[in-house]
PDB file of N, CA and C in Angstrom:
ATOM      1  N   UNK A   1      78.785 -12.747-105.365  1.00  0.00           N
ATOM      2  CA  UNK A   1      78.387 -11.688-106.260  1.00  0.00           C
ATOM      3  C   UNK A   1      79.653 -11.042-106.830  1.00  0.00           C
ATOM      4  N   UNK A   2      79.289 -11.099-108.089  1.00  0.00           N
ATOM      5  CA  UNK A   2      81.085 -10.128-108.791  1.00  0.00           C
ATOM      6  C   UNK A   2      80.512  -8.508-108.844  1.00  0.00           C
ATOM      7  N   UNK A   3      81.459  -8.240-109.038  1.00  0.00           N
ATOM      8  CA  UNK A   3      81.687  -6.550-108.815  1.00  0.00           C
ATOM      9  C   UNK A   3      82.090  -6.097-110.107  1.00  0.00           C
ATOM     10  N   UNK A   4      81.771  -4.948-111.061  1.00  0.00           N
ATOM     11  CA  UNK A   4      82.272  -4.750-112.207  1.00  0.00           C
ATOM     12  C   UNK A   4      82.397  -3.505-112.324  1.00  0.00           C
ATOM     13  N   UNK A   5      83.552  -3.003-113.238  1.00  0.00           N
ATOM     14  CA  UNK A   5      84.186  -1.796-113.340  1.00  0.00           C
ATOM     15  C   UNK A   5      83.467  -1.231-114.577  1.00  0.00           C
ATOM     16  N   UNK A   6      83.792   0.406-114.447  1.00  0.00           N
ATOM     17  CA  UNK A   6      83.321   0.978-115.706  1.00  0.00           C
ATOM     18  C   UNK A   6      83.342   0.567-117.123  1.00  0.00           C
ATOM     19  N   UNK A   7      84.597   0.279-116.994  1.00  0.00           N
ATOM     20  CA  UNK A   7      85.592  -0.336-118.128  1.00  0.00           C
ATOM     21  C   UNK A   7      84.554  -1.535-118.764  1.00  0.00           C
ATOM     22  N   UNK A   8      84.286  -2.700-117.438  1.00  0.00           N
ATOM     23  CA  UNK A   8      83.579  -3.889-117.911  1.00  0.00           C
ATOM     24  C   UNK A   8      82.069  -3.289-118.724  1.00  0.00           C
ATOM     25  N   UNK A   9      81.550  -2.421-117.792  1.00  0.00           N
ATOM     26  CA  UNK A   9      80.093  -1.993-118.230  1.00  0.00           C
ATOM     27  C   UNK A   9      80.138  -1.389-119.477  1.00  0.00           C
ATOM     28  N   UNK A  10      81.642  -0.661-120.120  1.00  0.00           N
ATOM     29  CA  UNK A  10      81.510   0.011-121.215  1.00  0.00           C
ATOM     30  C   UNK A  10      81.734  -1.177-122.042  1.00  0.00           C
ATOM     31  N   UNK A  11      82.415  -2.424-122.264  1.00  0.00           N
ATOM     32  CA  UNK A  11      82.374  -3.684-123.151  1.00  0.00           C
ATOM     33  C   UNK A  11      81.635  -4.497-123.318  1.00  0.00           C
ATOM     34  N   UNK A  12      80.357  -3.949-122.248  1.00  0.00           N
ATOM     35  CA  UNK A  12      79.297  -4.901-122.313  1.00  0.00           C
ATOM     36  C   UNK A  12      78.336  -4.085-123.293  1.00  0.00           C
ATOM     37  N   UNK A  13      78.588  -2.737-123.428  1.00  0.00           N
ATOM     38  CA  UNK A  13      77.687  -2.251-124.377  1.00  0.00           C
ATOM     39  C   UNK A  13      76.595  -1.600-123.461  1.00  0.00           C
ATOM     40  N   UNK A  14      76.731  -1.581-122.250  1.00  0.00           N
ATOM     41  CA  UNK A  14      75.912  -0.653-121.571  1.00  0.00           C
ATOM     42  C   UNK A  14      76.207   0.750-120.797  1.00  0.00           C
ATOM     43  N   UNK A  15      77.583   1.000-121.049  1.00  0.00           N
ATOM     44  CA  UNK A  15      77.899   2.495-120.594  1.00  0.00           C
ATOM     45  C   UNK A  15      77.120   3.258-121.550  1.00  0.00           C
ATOM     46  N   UNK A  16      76.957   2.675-123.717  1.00  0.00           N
ATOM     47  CA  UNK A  16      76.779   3.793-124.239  1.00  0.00           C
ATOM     48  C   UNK A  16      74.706   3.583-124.451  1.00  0.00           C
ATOM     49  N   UNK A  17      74.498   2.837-124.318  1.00  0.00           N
ATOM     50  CA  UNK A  17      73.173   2.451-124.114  1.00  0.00           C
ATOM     51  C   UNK A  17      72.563   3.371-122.818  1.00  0.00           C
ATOM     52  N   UNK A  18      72.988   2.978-121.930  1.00  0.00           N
ATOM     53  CA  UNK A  18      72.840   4.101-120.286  1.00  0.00           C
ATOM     54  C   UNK A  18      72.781   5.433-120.844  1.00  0.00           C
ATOM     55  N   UNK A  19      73.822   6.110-121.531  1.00  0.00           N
ATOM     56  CA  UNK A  19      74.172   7.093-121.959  1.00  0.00           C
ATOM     57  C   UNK A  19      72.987   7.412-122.851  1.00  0.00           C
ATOM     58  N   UNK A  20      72.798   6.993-123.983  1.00  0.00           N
ATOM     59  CA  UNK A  20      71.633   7.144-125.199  1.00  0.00           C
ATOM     60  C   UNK A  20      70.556   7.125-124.367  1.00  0.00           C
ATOM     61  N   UNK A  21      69.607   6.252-123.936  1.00  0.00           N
ATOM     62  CA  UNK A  21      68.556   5.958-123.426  1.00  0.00           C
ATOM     63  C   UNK A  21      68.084   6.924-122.319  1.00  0.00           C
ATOM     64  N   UNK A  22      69.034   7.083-121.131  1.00  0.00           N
ATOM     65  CA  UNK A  22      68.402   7.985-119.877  1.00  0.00           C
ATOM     66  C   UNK A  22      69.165   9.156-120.012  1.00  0.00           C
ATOM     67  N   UNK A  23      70.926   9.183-120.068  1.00  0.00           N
ATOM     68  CA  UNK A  23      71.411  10.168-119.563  1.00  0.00           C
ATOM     69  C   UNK A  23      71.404  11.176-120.514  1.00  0.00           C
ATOM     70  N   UNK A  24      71.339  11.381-121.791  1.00  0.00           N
ATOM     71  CA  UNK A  24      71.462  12.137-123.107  1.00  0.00           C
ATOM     72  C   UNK A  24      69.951  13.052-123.025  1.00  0.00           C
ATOM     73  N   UNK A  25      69.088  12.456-123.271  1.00  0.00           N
ATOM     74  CA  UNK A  25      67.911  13.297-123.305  1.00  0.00           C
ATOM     75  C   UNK A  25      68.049  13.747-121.820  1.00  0.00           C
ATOM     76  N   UNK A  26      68.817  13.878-120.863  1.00  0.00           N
ATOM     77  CA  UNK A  26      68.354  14.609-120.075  1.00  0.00           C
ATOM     78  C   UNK A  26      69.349  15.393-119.872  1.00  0.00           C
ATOM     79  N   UNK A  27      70.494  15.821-121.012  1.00  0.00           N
ATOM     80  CA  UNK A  27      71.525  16.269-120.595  1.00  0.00           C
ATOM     81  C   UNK A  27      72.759  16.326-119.868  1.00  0.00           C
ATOM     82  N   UNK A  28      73.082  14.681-119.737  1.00  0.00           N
ATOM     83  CA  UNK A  28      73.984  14.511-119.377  1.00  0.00           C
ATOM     84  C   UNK A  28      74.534  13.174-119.548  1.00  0.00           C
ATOM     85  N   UNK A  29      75.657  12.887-119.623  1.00  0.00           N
ATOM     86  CA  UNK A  29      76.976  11.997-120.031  1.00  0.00           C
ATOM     87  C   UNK A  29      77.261  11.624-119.118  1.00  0.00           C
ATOM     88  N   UNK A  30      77.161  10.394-118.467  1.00  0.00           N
ATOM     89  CA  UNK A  30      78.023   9.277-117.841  1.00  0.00           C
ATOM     90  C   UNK A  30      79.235   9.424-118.575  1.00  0.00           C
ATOM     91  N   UNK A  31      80.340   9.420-117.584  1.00  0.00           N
ATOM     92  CA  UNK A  31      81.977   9.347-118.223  1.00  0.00           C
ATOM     93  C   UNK A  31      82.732   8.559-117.103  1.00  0.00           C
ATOM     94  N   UNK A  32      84.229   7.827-117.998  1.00  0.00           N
ATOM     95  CA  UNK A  32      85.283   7.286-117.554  1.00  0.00           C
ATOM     96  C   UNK A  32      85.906   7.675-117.526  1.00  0.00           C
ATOM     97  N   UNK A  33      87.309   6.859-116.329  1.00  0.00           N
ATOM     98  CA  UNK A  33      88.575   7.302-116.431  1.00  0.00           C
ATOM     99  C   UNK A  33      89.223   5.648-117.374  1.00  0.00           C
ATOM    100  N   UNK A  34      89.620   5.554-118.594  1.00  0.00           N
ATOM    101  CA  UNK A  34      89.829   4.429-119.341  1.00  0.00           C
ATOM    102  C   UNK A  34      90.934   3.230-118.724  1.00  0.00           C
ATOM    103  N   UNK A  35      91.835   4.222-117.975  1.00  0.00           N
ATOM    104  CA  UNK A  35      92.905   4.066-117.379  1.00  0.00           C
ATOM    105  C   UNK A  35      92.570   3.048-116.153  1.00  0.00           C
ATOM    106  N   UNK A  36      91.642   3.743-115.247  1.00  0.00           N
ATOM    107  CA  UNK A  36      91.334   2.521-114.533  1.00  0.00           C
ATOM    108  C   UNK A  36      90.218   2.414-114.163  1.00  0.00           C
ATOM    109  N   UNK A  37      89.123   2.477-114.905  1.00  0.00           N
ATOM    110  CA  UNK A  37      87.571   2.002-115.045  1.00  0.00           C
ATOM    111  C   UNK A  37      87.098   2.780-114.277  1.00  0.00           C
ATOM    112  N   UNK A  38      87.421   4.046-113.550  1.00  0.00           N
ATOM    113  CA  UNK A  38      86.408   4.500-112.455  1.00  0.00           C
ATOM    114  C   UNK A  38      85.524   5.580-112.899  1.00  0.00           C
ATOM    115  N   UNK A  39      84.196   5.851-112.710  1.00  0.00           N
ATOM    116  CA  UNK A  39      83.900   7.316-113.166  1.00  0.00           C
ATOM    117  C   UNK A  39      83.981   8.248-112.104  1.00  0.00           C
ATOM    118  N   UNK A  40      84.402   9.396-113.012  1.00  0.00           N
ATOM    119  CA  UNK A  40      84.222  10.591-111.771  1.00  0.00           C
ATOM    120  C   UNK A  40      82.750  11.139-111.557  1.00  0.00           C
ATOM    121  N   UNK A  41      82.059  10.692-112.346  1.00  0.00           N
ATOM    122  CA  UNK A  41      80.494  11.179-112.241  1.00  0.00           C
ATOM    123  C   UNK A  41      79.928  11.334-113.775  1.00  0.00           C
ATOM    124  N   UNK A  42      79.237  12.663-113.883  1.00  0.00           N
ATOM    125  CA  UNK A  42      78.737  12.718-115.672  1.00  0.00           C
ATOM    126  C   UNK A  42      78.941  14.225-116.088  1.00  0.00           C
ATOM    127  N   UNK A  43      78.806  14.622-117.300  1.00  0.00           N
ATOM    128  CA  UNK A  43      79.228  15.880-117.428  1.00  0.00           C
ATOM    129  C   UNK A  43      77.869  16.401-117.978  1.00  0.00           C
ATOM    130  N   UNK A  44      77.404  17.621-117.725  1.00  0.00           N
ATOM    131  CA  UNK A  44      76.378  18.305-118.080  1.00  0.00           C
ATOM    132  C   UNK A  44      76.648  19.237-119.587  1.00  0.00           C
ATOM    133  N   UNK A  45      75.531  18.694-120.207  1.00  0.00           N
ATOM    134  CA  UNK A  45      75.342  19.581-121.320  1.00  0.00           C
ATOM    135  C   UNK A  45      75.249  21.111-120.863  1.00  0.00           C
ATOM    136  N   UNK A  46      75.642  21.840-121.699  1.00  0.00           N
ATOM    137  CA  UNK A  46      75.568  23.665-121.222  1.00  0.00           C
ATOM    138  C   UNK A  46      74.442  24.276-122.205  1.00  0.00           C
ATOM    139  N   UNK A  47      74.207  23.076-123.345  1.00  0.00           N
ATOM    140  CA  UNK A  47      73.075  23.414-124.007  1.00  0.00           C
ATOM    141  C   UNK A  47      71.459  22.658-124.637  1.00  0.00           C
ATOM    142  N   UNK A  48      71.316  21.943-123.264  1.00  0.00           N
ATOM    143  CA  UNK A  48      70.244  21.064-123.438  1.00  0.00           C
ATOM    144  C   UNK A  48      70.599  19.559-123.641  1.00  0.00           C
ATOM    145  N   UNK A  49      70.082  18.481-124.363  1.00  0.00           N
ATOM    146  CA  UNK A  49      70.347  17.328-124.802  1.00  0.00           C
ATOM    147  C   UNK A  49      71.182  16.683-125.823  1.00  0.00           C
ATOM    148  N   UNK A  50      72.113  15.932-125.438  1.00  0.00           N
ATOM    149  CA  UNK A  50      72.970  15.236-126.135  1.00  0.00           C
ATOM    150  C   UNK A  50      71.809  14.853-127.842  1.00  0.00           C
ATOM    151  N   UNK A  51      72.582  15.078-128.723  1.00  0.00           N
ATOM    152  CA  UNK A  51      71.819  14.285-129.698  1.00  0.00           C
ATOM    153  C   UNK A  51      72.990  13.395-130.394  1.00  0.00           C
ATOM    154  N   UNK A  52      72.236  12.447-131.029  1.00  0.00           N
ATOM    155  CA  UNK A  52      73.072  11.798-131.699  1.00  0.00           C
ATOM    156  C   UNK A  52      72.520  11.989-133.702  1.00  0.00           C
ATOM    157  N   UNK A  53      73.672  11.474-134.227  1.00  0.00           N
ATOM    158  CA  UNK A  53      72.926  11.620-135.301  1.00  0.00           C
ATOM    159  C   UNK A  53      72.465  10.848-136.047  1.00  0.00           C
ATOM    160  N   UNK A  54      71.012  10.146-136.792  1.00  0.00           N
ATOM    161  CA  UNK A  54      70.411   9.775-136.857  1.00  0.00           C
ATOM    162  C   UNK A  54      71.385   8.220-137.457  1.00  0.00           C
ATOM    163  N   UNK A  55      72.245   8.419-138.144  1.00  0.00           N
ATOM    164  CA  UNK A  55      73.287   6.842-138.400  1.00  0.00           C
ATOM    165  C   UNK A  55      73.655   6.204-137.420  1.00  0.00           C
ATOM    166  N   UNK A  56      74.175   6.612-136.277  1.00  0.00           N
ATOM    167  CA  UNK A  56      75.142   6.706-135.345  1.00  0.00           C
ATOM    168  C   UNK A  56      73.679   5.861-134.303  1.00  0.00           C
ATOM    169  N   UNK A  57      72.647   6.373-134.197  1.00  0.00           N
ATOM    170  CA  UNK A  57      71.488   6.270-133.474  1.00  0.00           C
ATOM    171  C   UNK A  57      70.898   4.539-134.167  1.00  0.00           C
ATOM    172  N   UNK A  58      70.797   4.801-135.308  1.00  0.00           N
ATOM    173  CA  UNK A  58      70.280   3.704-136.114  1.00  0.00           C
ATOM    174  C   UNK A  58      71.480   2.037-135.985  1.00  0.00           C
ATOM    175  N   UNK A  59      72.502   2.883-135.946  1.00  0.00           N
ATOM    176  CA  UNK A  59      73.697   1.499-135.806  1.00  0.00           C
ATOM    177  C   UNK A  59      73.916   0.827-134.190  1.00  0.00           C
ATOM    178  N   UNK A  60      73.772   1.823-133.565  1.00  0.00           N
ATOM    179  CA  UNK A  60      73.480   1.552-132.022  1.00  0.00           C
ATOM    180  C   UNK A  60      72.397   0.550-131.964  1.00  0.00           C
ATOM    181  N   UNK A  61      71.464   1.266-132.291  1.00  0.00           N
ATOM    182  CA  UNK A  61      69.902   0.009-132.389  1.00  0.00           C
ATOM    183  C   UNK A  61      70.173  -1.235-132.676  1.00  0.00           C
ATOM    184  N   UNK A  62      70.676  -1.670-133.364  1.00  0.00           N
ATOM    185  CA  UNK A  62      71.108  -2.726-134.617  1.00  0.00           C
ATOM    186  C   UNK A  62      72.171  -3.346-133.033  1.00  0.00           C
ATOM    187  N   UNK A  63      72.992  -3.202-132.514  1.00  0.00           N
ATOM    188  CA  UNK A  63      73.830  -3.479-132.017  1.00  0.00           C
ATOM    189  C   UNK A  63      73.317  -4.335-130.876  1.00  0.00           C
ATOM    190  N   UNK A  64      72.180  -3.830-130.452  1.00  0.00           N
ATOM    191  CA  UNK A  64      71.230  -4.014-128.572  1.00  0.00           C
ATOM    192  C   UNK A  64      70.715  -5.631-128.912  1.00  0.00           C
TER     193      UNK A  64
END
């Protein structure tokens, strides 16, 4: 079984997918350290849900 770093999961296109899909509508951000793939955890919105904006949302789609 291989083992994969943040780093890998963010080039696979699923750190920001994770992020959009579960962690955003619920207020919070999965984050890295770029340097050496580890996360320290996620950061909490102070004002409800991440939004994205509707281009940014639409080009993501297109991407999956």
């Amino acid at each position: 079984m291989e083992r994969i770093d943040w780093n890998e999961i963010s080039r696979r296109g699923l750190l920001e997918r994770i992020n959009r899909e579960i962690m955003h509508p619920l207020g919070l951000a999965i984050c890295r350290e770029v340097e050496t793939g580890v996360s320290p955890g996620a950061l909490v919105s102070d004002d409800g849900p991440f939004v994205y904006p509707d281009a940014a949302a639409a080009a993501a789609e297109a991407n999956d």
